[in-house]
PDB file of N, CA and C in Angstrom:
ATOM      1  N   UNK A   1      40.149 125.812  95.603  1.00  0.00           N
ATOM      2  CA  UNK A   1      39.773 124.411  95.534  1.00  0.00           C
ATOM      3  C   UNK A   1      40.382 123.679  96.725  1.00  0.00           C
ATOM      4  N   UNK A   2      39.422 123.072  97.953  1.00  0.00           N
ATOM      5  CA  UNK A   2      40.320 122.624  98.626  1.00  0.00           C
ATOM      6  C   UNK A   2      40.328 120.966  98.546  1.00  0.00           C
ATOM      7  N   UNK A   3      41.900 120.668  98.618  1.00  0.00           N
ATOM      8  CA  UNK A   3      42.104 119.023  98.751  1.00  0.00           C
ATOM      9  C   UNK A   3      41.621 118.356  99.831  1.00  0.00           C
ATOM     10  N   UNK A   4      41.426 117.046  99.663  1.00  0.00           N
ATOM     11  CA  UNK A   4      41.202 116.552 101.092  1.00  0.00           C
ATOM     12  C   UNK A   4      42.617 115.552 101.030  1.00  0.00           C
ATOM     13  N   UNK A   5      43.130 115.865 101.824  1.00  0.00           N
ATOM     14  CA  UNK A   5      44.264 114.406 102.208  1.00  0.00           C
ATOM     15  C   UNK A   5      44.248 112.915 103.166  1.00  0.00           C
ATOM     16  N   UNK A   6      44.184 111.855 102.761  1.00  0.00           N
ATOM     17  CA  UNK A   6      43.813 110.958 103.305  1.00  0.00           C
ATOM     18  C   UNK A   6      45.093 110.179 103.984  1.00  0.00           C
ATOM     19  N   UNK A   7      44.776 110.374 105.303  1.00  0.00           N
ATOM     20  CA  UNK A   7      45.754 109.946 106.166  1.00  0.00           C
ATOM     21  C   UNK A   7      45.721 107.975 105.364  1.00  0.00           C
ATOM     22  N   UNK A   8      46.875 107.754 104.894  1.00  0.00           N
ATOM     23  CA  UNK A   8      47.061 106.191 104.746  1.00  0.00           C
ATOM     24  C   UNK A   8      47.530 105.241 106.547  1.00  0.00           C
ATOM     25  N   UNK A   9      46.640 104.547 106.340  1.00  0.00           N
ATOM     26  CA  UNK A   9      46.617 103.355 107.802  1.00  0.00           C
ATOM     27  C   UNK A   9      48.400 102.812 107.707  1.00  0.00           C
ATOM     28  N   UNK A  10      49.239 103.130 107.737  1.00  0.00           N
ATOM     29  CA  UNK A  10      50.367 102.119 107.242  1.00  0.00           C
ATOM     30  C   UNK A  10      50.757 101.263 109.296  1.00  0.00           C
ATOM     31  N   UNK A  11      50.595  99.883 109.049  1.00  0.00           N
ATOM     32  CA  UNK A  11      50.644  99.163 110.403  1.00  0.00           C
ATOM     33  C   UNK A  11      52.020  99.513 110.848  1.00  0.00           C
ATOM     34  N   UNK A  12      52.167  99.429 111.961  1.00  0.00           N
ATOM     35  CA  UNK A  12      53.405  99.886 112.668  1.00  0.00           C
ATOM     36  C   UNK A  12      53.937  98.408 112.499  1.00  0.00           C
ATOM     37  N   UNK A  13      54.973  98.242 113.152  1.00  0.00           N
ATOM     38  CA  UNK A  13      55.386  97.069 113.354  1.00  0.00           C
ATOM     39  C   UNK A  13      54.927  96.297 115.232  1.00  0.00           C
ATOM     40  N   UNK A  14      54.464  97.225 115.916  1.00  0.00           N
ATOM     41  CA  UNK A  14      53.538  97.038 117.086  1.00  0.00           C
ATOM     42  C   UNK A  14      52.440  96.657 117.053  1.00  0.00           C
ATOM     43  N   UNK A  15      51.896  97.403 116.021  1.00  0.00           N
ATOM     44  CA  UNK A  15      50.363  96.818 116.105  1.00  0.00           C
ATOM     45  C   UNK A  15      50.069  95.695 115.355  1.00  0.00           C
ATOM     46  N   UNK A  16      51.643  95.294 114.549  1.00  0.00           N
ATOM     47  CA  UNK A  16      51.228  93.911 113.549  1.00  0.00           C
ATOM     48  C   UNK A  16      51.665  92.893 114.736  1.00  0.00           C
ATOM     49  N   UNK A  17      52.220  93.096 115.569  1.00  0.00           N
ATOM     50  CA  UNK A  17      53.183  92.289 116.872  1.00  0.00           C
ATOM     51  C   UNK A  17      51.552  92.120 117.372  1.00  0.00           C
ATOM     52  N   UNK A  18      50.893  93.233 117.935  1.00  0.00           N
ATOM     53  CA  UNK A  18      49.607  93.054 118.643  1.00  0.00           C
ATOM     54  C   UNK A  18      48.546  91.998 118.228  1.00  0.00           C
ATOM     55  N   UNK A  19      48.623  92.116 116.815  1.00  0.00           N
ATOM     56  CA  UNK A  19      47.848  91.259 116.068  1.00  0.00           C
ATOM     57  C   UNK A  19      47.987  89.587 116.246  1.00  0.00           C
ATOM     58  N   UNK A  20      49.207  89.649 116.068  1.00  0.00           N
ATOM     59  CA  UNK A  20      49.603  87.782 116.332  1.00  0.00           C
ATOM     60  C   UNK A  20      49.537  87.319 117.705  1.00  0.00           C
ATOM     61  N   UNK A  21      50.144  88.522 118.650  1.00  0.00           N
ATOM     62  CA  UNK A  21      49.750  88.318 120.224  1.00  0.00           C
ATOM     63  C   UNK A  21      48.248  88.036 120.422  1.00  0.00           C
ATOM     64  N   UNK A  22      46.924  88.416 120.099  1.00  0.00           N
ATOM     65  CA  UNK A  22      45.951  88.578 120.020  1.00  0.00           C
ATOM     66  C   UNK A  22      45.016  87.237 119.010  1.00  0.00           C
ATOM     67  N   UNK A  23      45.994  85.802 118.455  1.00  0.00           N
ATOM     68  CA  UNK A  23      45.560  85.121 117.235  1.00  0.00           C
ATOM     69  C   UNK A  23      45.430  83.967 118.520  1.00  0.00           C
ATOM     70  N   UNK A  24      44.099  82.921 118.039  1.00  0.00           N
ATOM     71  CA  UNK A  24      44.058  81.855 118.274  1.00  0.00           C
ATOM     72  C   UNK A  24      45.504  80.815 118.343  1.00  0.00           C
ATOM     73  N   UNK A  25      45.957  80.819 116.840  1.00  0.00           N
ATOM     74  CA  UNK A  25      47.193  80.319 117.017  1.00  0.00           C
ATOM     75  C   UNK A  25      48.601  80.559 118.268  1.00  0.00           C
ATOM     76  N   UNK A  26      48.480  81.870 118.430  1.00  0.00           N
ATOM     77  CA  UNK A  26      49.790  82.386 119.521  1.00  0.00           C
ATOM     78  C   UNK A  26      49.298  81.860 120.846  1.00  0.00           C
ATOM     79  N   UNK A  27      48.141  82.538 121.194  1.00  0.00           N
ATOM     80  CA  UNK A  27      47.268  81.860 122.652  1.00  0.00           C
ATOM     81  C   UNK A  27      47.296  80.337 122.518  1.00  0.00           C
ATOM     82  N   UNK A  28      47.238  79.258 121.803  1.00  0.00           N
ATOM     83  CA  UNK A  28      47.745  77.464 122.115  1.00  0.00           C
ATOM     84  C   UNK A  28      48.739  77.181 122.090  1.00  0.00           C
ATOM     85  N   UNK A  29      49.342  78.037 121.573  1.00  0.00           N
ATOM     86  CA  UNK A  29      51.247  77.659 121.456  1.00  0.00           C
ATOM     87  C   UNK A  29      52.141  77.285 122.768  1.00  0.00           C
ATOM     88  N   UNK A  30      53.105  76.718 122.507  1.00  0.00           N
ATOM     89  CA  UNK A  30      53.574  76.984 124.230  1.00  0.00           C
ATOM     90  C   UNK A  30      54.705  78.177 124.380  1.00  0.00           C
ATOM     91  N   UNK A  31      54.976  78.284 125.389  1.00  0.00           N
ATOM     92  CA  UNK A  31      56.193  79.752 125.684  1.00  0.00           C
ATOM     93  C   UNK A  31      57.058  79.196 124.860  1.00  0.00           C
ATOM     94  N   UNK A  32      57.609  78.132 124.337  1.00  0.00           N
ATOM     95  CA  UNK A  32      58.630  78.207 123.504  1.00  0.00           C
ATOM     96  C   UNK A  32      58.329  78.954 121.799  1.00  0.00           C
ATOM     97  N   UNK A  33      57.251  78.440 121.555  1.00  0.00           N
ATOM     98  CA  UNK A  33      56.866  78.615 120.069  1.00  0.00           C
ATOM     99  C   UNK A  33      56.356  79.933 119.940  1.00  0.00           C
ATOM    100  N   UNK A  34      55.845  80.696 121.314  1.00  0.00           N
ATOM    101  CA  UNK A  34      55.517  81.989 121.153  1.00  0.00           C
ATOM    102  C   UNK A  34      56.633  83.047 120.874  1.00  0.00           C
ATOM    103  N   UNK A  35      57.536  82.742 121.629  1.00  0.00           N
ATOM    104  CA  UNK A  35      59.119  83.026 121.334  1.00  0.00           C
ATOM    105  C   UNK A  35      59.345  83.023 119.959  1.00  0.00           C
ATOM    106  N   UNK A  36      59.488  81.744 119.678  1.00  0.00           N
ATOM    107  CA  UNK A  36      59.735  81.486 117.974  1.00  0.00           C
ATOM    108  C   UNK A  36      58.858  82.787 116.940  1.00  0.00           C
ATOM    109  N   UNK A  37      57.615  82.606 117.598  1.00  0.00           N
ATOM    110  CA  UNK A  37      56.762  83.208 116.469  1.00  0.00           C
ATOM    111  C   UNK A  37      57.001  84.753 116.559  1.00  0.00           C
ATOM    112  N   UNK A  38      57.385  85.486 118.177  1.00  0.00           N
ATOM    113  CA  UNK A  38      57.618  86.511 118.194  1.00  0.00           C
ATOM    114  C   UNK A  38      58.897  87.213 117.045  1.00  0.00           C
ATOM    115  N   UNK A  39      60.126  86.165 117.425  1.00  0.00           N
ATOM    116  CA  UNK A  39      61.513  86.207 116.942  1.00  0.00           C
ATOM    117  C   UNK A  39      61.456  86.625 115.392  1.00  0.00           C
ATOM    118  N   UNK A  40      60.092  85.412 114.551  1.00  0.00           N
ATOM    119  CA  UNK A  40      60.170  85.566 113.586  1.00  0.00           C
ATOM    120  C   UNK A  40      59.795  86.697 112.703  1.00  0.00           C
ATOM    121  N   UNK A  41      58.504  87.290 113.539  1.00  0.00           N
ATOM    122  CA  UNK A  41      58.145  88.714 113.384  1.00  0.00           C
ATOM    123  C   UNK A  41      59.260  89.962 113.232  1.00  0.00           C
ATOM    124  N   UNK A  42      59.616  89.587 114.050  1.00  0.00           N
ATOM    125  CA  UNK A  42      60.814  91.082 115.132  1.00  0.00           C
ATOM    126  C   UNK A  42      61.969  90.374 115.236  1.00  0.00           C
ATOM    127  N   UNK A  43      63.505  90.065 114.293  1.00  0.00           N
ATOM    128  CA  UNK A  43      64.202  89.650 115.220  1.00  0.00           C
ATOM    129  C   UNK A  43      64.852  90.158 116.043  1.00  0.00           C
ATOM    130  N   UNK A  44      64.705  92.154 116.124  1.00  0.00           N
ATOM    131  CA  UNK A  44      65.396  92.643 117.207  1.00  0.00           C
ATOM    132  C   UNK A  44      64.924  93.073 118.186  1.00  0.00           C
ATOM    133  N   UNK A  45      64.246  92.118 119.109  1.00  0.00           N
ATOM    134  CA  UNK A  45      63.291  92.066 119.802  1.00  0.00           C
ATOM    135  C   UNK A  45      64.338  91.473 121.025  1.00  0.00           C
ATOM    136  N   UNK A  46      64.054  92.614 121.850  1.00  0.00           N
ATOM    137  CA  UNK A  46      64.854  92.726 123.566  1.00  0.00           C
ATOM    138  C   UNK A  46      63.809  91.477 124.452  1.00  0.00           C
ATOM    139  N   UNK A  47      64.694  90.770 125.200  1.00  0.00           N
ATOM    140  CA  UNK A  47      64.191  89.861 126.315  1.00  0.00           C
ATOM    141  C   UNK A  47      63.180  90.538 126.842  1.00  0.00           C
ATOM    142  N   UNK A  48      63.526  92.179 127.332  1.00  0.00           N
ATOM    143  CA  UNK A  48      62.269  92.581 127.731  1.00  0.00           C
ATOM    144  C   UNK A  48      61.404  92.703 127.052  1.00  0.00           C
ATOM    145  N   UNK A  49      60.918  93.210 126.091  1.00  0.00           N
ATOM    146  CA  UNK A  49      60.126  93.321 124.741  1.00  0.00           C
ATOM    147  C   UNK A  49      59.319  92.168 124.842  1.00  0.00           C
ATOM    148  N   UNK A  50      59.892  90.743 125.028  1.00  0.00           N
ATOM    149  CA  UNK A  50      59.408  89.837 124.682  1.00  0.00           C
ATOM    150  C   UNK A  50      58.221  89.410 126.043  1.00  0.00           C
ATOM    151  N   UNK A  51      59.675  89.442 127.300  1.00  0.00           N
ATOM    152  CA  UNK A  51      58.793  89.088 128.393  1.00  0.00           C
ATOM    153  C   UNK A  51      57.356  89.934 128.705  1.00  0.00           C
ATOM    154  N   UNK A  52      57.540  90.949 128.347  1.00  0.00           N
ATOM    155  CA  UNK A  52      56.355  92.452 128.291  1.00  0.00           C
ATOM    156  C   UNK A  52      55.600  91.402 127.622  1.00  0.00           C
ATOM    157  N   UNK A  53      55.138  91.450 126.221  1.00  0.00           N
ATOM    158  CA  UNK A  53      54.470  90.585 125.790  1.00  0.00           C
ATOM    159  C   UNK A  53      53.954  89.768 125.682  1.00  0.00           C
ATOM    160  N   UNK A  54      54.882  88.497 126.564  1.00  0.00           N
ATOM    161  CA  UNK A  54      54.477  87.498 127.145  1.00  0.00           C
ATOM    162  C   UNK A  54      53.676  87.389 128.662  1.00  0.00           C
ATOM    163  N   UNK A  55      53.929  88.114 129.274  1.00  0.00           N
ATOM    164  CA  UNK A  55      53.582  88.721 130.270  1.00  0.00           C
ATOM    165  C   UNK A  55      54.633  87.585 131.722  1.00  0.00           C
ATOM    166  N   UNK A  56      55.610  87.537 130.956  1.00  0.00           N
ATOM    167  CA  UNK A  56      56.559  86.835 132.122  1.00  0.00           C
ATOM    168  C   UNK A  56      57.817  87.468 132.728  1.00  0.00           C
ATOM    169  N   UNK A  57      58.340  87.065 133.043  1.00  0.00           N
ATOM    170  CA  UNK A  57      59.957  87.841 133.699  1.00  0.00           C
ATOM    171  C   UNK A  57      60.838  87.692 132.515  1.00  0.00           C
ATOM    172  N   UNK A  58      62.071  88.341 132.878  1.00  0.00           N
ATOM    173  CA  UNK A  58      62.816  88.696 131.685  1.00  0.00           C
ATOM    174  C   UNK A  58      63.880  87.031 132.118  1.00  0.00           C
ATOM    175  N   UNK A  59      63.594  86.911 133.412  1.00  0.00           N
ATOM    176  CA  UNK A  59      64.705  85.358 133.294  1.00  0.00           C
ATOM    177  C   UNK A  59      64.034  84.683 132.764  1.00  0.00           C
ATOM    178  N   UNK A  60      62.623  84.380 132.522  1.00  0.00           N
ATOM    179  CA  UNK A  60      61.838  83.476 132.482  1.00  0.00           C
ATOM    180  C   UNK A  60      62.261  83.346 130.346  1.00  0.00           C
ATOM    181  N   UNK A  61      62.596  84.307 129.971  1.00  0.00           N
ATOM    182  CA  UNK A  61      62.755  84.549 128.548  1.00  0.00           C
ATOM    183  C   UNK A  61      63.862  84.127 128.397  1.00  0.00           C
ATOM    184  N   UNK A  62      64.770  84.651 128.967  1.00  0.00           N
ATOM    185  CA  UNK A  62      65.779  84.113 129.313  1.00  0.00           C
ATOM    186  C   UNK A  62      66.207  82.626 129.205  1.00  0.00           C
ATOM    187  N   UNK A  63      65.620  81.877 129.949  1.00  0.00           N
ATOM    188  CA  UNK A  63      65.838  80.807 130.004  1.00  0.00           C
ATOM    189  C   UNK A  63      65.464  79.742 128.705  1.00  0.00           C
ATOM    190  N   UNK A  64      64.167  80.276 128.195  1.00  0.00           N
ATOM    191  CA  UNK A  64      63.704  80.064 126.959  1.00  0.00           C
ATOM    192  C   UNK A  64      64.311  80.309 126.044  1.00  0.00           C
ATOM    193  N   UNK A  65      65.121  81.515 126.054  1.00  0.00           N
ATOM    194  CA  UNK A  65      65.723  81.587 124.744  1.00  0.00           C
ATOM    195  C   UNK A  65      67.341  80.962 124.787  1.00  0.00           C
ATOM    196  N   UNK A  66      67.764  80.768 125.858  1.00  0.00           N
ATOM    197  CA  UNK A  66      69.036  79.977 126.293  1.00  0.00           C
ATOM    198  C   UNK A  66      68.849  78.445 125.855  1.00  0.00           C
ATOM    199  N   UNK A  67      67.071  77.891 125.852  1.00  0.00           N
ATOM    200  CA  UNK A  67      66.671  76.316 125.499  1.00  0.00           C
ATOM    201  C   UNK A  67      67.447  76.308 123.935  1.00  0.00           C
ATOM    202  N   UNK A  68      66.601  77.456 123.718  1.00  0.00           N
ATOM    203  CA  UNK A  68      65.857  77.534 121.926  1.00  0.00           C
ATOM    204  C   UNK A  68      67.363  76.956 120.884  1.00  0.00           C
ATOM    205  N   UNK A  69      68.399  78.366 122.007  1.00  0.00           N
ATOM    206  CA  UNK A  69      69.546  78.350 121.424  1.00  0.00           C
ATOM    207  C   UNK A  69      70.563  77.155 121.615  1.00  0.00           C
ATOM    208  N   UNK A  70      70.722  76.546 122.532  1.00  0.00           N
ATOM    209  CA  UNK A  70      71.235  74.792 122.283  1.00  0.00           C
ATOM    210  C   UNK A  70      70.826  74.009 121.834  1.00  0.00           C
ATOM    211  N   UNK A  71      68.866  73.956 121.691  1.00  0.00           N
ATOM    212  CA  UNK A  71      68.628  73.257 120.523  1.00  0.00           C
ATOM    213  C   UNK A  71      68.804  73.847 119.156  1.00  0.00           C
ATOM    214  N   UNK A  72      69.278  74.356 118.843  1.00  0.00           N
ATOM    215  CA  UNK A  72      69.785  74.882 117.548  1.00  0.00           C
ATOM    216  C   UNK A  72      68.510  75.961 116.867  1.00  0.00           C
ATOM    217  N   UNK A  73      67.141  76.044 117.781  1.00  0.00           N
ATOM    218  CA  UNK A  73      66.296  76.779 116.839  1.00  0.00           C
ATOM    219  C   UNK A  73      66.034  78.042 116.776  1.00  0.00           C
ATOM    220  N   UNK A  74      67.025  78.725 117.178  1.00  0.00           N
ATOM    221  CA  UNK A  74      67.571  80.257 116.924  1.00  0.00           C
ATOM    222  C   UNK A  74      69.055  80.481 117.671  1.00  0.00           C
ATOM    223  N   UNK A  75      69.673  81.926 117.044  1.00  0.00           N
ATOM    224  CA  UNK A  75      71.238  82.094 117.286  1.00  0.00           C
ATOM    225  C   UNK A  75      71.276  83.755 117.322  1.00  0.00           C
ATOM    226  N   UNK A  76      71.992  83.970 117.634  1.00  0.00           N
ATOM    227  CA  UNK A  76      72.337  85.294 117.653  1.00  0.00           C
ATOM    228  C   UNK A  76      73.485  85.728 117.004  1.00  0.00           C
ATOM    229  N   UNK A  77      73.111  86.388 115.907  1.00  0.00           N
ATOM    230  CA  UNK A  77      73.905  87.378 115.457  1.00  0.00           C
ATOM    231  C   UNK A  77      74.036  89.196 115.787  1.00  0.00           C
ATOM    232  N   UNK A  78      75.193  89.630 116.025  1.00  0.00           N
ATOM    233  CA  UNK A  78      75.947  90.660 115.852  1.00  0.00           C
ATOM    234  C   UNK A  78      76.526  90.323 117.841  1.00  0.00           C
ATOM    235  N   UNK A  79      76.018  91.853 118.032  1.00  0.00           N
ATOM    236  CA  UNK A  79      76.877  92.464 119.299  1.00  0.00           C
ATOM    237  C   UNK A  79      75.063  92.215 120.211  1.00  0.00           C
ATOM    238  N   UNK A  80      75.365  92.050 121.683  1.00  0.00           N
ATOM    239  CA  UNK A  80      73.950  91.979 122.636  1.00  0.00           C
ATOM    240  C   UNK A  80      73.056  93.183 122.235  1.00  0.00           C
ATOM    241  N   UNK A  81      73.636  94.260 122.526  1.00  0.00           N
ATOM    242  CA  UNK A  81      72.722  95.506 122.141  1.00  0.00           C
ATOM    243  C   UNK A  81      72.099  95.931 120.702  1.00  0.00           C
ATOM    244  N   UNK A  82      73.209  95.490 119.743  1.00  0.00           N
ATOM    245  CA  UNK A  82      72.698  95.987 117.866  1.00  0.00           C
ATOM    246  C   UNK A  82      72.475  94.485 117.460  1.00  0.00           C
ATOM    247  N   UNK A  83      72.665  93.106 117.966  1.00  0.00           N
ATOM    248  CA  UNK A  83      72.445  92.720 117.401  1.00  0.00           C
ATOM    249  C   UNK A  83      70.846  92.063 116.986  1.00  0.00           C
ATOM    250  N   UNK A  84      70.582  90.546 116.384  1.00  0.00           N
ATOM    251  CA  UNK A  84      69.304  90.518 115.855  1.00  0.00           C
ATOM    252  C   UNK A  84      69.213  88.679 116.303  1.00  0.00           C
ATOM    253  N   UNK A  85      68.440  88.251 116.632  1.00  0.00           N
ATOM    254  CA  UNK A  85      67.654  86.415 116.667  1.00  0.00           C
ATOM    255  C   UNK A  85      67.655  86.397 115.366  1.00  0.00           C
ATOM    256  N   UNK A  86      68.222  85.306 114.852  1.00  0.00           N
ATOM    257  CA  UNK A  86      67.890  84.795 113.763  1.00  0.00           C
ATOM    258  C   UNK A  86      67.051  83.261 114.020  1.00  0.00           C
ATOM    259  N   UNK A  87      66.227  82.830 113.447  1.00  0.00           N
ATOM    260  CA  UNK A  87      64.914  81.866 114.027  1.00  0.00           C
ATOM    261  C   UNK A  87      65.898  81.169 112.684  1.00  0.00           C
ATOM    262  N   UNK A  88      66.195  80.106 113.074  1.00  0.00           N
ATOM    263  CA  UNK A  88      66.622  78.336 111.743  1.00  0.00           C
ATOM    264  C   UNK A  88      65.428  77.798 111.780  1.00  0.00           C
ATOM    265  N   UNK A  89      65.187  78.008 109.954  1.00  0.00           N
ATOM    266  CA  UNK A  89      63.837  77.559 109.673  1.00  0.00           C
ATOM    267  C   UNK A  89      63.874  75.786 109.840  1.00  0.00           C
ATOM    268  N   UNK A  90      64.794  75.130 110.003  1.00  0.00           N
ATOM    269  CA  UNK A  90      64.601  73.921 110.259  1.00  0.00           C
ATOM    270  C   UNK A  90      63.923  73.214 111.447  1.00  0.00           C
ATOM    271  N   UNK A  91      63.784  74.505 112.691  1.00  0.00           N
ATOM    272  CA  UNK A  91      63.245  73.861 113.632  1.00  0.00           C
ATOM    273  C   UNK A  91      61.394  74.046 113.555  1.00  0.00           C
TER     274      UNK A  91
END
């Protein structure tokens, strides 16, 4: 008797990233809020990661995420390398 096994679709966490990169909403946003929306997805998401995505320089993220973080609307927790963005839902 042979089985058939059905490969299950389970989304990566890339191709759900691809998805929002790819939304009406992300394309009007500005580089700050795309940030935000990335962060909120992924918070261990590398400057490069991001700039890749964004399709900008890694200072250019940089600098954005240096804004984000004196206005209070994300912080960083742990160590640079293990740690994670945490996005403050207040902003």
């Amino acid at each position: 008797m042979n089985q058939v096994h059905q490969k299950t679709n389970i989304s990566s966490p890339e191709s759900s990233l691809e998805t929002i990169i790819s939304s009406p909403e992300f394309n009007n946003s500005s580089s700050d809020q795309k940030v935000l929306m990335l962060l909120n997805h992924d918070s261990r998401l590398t400057l490069d990661k991001i700039a890749e995505y964004l399709n900008m320089t890694k200072r250019g993220v940089q600098k954005i995420t240096n804004r984000l973080q004196q206005s209070g609307a994300i912080s960083r927790k742990g160590a640079n390398k293990n740690g994670e963005w945490v996005v403050n839902k207040e902003s």
